[in-house]
Protein backbone atom coordinates (compact mmCIF):
# COMPACT_ATOMS: atom_id res chain seq x y z
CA UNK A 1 23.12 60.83 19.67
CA UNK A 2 21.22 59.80 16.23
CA UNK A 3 17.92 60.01 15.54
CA UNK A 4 15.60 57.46 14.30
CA UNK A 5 11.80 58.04 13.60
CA UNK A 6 9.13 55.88 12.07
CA UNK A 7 9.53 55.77 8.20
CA UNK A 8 6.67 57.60 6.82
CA UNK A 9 4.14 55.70 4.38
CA UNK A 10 5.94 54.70 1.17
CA UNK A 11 5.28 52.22 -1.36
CA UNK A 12 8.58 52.02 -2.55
CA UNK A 13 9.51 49.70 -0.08
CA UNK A 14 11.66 46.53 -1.26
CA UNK A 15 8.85 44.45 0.94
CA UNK A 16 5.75 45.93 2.02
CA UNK A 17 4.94 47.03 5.63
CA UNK A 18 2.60 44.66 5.77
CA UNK A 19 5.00 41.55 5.18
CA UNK A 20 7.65 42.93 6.99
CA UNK A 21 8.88 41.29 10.39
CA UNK A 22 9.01 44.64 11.96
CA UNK A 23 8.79 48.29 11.72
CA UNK A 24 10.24 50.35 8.75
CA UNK A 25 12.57 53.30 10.05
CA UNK A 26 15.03 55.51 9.21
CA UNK A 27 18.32 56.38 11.56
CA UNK A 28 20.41 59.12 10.99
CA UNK A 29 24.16 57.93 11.98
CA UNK A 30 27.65 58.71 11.40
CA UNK A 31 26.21 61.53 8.93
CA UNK A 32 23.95 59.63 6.32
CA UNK A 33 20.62 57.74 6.66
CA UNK A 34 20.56 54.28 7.11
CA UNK A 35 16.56 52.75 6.70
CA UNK A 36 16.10 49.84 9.05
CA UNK A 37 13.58 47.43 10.10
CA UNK A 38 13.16 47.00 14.02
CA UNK A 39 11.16 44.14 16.21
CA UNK A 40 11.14 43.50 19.63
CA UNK A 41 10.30 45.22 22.54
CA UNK A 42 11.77 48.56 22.93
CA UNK A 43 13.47 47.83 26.60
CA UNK A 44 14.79 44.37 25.23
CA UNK A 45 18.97 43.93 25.05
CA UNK A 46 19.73 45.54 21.38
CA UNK A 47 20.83 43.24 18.58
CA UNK A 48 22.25 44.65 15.19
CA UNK A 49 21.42 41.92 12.51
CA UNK A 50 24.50 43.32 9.46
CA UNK A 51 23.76 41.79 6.37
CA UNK A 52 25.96 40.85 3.38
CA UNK A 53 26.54 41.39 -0.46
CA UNK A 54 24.60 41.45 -2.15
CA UNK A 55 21.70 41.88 0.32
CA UNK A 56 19.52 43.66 2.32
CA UNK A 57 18.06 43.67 5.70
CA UNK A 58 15.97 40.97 4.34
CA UNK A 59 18.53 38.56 4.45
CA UNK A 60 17.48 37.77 8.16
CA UNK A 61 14.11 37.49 7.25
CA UNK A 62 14.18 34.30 9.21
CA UNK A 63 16.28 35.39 12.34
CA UNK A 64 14.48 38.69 13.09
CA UNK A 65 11.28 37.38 14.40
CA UNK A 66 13.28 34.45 17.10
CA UNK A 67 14.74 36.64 18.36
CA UNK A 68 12.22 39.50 18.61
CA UNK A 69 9.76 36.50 20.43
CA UNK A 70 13.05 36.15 22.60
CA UNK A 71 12.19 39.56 23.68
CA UNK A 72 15.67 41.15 21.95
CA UNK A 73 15.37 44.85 20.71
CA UNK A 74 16.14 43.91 16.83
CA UNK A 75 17.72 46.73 14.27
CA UNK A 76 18.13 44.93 10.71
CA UNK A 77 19.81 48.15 8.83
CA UNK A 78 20.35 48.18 5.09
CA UNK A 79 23.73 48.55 5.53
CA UNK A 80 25.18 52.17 3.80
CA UNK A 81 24.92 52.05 -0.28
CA UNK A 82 22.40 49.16 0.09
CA UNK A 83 18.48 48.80 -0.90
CA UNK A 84 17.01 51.95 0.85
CA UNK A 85 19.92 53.71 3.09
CA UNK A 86 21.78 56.58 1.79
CA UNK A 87 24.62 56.29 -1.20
CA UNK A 88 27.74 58.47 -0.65
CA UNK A 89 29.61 58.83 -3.70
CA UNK A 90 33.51 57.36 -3.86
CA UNK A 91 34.89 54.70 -2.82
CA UNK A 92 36.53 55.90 0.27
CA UNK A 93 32.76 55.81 1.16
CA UNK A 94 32.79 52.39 2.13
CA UNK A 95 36.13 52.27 3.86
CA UNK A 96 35.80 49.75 7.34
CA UNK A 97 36.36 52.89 9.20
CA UNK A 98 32.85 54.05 8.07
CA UNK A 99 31.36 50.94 8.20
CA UNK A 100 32.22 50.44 11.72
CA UNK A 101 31.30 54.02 12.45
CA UNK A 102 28.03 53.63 11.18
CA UNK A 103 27.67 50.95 13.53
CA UNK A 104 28.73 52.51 16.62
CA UNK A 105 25.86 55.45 15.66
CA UNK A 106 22.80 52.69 15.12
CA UNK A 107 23.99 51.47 18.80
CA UNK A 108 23.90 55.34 19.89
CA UNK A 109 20.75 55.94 18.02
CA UNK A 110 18.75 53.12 19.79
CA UNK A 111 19.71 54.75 23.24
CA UNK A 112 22.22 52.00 24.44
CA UNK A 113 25.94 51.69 25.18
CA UNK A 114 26.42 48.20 24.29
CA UNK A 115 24.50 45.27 21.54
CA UNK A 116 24.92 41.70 20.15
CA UNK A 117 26.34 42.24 17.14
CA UNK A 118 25.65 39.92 14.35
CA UNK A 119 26.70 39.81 10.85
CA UNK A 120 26.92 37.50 7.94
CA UNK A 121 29.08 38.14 4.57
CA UNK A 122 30.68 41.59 4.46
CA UNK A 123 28.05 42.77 7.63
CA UNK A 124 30.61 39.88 9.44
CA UNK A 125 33.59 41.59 8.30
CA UNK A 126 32.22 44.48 9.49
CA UNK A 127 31.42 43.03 13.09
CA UNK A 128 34.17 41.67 13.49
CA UNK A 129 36.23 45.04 12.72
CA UNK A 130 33.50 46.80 15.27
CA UNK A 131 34.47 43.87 18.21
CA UNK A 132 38.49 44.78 17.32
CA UNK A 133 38.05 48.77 16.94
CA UNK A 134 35.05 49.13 19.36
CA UNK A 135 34.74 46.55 21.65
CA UNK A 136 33.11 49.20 24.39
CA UNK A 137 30.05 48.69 22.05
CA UNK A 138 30.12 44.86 21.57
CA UNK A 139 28.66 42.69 24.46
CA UNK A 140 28.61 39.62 22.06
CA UNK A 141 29.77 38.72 19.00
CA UNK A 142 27.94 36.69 16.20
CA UNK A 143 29.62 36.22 12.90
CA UNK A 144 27.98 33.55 10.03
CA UNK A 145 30.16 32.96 7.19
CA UNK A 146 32.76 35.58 7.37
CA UNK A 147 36.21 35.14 8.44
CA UNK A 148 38.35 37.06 11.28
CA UNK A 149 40.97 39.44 9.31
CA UNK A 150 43.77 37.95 10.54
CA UNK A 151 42.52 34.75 9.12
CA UNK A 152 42.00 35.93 6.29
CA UNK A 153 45.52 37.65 5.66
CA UNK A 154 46.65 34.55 6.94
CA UNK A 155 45.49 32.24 4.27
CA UNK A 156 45.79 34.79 1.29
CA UNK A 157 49.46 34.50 2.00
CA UNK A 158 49.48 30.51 2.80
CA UNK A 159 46.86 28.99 0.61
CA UNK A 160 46.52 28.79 -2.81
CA UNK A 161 42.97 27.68 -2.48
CA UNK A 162 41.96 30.51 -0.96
CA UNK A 163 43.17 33.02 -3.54
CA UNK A 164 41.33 31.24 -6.19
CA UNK A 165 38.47 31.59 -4.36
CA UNK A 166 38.98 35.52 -4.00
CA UNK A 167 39.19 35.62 -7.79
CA UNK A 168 35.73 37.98 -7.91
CA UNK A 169 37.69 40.06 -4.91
CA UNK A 170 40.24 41.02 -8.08
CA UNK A 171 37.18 41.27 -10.37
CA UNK A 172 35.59 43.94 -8.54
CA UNK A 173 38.21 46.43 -8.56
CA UNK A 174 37.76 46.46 -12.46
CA UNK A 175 36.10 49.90 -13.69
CA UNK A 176 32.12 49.80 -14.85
CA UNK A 177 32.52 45.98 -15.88
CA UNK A 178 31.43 44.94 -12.52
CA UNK A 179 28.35 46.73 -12.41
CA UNK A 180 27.29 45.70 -15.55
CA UNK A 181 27.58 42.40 -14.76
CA UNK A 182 25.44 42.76 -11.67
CA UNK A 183 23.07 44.32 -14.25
CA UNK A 184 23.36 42.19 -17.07
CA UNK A 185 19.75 40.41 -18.66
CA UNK A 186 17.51 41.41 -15.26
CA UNK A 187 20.39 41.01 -12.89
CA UNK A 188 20.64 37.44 -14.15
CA UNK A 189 24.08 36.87 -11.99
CA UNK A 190 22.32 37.18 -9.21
CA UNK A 191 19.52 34.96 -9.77
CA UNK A 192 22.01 32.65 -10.39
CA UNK A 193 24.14 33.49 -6.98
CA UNK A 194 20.76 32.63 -5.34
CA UNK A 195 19.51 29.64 -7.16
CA UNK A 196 22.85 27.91 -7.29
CA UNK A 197 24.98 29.11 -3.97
CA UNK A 198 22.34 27.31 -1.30
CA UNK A 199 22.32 23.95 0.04
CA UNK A 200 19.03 23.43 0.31
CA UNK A 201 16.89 23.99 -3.30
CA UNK A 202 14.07 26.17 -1.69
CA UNK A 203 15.96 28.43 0.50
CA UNK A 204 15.32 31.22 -1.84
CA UNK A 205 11.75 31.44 -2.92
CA UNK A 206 10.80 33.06 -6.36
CA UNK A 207 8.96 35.88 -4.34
CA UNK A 208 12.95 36.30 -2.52
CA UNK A 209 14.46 36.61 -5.76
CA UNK A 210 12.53 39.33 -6.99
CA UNK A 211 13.04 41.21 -3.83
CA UNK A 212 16.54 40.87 -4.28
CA UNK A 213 16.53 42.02 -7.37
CA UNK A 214 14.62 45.04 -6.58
CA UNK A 215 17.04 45.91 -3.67
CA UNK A 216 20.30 46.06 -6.00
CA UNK A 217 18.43 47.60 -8.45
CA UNK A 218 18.04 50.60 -6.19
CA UNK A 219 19.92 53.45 -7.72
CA UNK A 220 23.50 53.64 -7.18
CA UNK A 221 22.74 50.39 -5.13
CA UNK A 222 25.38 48.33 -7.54
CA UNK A 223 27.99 50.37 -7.29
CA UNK A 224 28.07 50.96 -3.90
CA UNK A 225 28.36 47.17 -3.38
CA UNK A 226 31.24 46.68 -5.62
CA UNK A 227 32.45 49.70 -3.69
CA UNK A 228 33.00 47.77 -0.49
CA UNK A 229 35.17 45.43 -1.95
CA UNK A 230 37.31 48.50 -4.47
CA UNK A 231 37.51 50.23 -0.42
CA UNK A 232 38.92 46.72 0.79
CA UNK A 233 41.51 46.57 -1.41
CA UNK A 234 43.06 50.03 -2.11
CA UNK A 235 43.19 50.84 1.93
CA UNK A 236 44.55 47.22 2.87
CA UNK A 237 46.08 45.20 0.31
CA UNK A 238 48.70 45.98 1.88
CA UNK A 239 48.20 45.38 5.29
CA UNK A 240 46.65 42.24 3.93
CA UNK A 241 49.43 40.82 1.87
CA UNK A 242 52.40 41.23 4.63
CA UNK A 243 52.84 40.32 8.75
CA UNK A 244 50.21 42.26 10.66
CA UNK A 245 47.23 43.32 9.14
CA UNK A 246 44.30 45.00 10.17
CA UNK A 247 42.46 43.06 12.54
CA UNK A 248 45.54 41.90 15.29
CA UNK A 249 44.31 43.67 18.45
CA UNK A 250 42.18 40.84 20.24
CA UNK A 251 38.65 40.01 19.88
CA UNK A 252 37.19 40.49 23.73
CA UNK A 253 33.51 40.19 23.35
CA UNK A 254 32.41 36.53 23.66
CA UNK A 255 31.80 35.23 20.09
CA UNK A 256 29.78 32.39 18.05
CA UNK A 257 31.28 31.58 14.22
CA UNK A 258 28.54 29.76 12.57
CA UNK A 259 30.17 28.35 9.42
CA UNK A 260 28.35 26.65 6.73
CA UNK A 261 30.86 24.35 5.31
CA UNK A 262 30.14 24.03 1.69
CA UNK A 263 31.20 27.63 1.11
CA UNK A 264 32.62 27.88 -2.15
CA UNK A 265 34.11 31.44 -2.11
CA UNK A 266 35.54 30.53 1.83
CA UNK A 267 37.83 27.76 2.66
CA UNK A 268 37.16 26.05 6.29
CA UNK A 269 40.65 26.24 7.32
CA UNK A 270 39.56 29.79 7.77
CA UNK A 271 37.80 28.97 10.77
CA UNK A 272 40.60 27.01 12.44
CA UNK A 273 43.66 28.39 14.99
CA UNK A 274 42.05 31.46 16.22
CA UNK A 275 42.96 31.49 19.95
CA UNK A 276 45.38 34.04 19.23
CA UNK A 277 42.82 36.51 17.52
CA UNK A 278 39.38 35.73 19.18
CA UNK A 279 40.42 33.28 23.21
CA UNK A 280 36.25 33.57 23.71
CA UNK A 281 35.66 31.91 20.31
CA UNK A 282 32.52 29.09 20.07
CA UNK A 283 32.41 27.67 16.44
CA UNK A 284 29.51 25.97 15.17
CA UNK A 285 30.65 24.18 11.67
CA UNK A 286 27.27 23.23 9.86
CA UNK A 287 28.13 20.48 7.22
CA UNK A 288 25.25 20.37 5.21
CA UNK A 289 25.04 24.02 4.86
CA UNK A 290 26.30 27.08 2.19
CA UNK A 291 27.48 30.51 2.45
CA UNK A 292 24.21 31.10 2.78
CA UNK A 293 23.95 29.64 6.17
CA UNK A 294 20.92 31.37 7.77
CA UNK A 295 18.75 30.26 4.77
CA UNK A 296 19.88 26.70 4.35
CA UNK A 297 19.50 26.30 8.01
CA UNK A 298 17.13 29.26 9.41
CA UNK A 299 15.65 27.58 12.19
CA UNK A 300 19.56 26.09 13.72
CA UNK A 301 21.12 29.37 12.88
CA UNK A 302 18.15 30.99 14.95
CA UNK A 303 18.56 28.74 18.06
CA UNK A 304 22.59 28.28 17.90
CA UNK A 305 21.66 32.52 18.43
CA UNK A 306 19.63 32.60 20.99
CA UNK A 307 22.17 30.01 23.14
CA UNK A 308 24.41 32.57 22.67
CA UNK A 309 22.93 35.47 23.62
CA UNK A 310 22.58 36.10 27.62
């Protein structure tokens, strides 16, 4: 079992306790420290909100406090390497293995046997790889913007489309160069990532944008990120590139895809003909919305949740 206590006073914190949507905490799992913010009644059903790159908890600034109101048990981690959680060195750090372990030890840590799992980005990829490795742990399913593996593998070998759209997957395994980027004039990317990637023109405020910034300017925080993606690659290019892959076994746990359809780093067809991966599969295509669904559409993200969840 992990352990999780109440994060003692800090003012290091990306946001302030006192603009937080929940309780700062700290949860030992799968043997690092992951910090976390929590809402919701403690005896409510647990849902694990697993963000994406390059984020933090905060990315479900929006979605934390439906479905605390909802009475849901909420656990928002930084996920491992990110903002305020531990950094293991390597890259084999960041392997799905240990990204779906650390999952399975938040679930422990909170004293249940089973949560919603919900992720968006890489904390999809990584829900969906907990529902196929640990589906004793899932009781639903909740992925925004992040395809099933299969998919995936599917149209990196079919569609030239979506290979030029994985072009920054190839950038990333570059040495240093990546980081820098991420660094470069004030983390300028970034800023750009968030100014330019949404739908709707105020779905990141300035006040976001700083937080951001702070977050993956969190030591070690940038390479860890670009770690993720350097982990992807070396363990399952191959997998990835031929028949099978890594994600074949069936999906079991009743799942929602919320896709925002202008995604320009994730072609739609990725959300078509997945029967034969996911048979309890709702998908909720959002036209006028980005990658960044649950910020160009915060308060249809949060209900298309909470219809989900029993």
């Amino acid at each position: 079992m992990g352990q999780h206590a109440s994060a003692r006073d800090s003012t290091a914190w990306t946001v302030p306790a006192s603009e937080t949507p929940g309780v700062h905490e700290l949860v030992d799992t799968n043997g690092i420290r992951l910090h976390t913010v929590t809402a919701g009644p403690p005896d409510g059903d647990l849902v694990v909100l697993l963000h994406g790159f390059p984020e933090f908890w905060y990315a479900w600034k929006h979605q934390i406090p439906a479905l605390a109101d909802a009475g849901y048990r909420v656990v928002a981690p930084d996920l491992r390497g990110y903002n305020h959680s531990d950094k293991p060195d390597g890259v084999a750090a960041y392997h799905i293995d240990e990204l779906v372990a650390d999952v399975a030890g938040l679930v422990s840590a909170f004293d249940h046997e089973q949560a919603h799992v919900v992720g968006h980005d890489w904390g999809g990829v990584i829900a969906w790889q907990t529902a196929i490795d640990r589906p004793d742990i899932v009781d639903q399913l909740a992925v925004l913007n992040a395809p099933h593996p299969s998919a995936y593998e599917r149209e990196i070998r079919r569609s030239f489309d979506q290979l030029l759209r994985s072009w920054y997957v190839l950038f990333f395994q570059l040495p240093v160069l990546p980081e820098a980027s991420l660094r470069w004039k004030d983390c300028t990317v970034l800023e750009r990532i968030l100014a330019d990637g949404p739908t709707r023109p105020d779905a990141f405020t300035d006040t976001d944008v700083t937080r951001y910034k702070r977050a993956l300017g969190q030591p070690g925080a940038r390479t860890a990120a670009v770690n993720y993606y350097r982990a992807l690659v070396r363990r399952n290019a191959k997998l990835t590139l031929t028949a099978g892959g890594v994600g074949n076994r069936p999906v079991t746990a009743p799942t929602l895809l919320i896709w925002g359809v202008q995604d320009d780093a994730l072609s739609l067809a990725l959300t078509e003909d997945l029967d034969e991966w996911v048979p309890d599969c709702r998908v909720e295509r959002l036209p006028a919305a980005s990658h960044w669904v649950q910020f160009d559409a915060p308060e249809q993200v949060s209900k298309l949740l909470l219809s989900h969840l029993p």
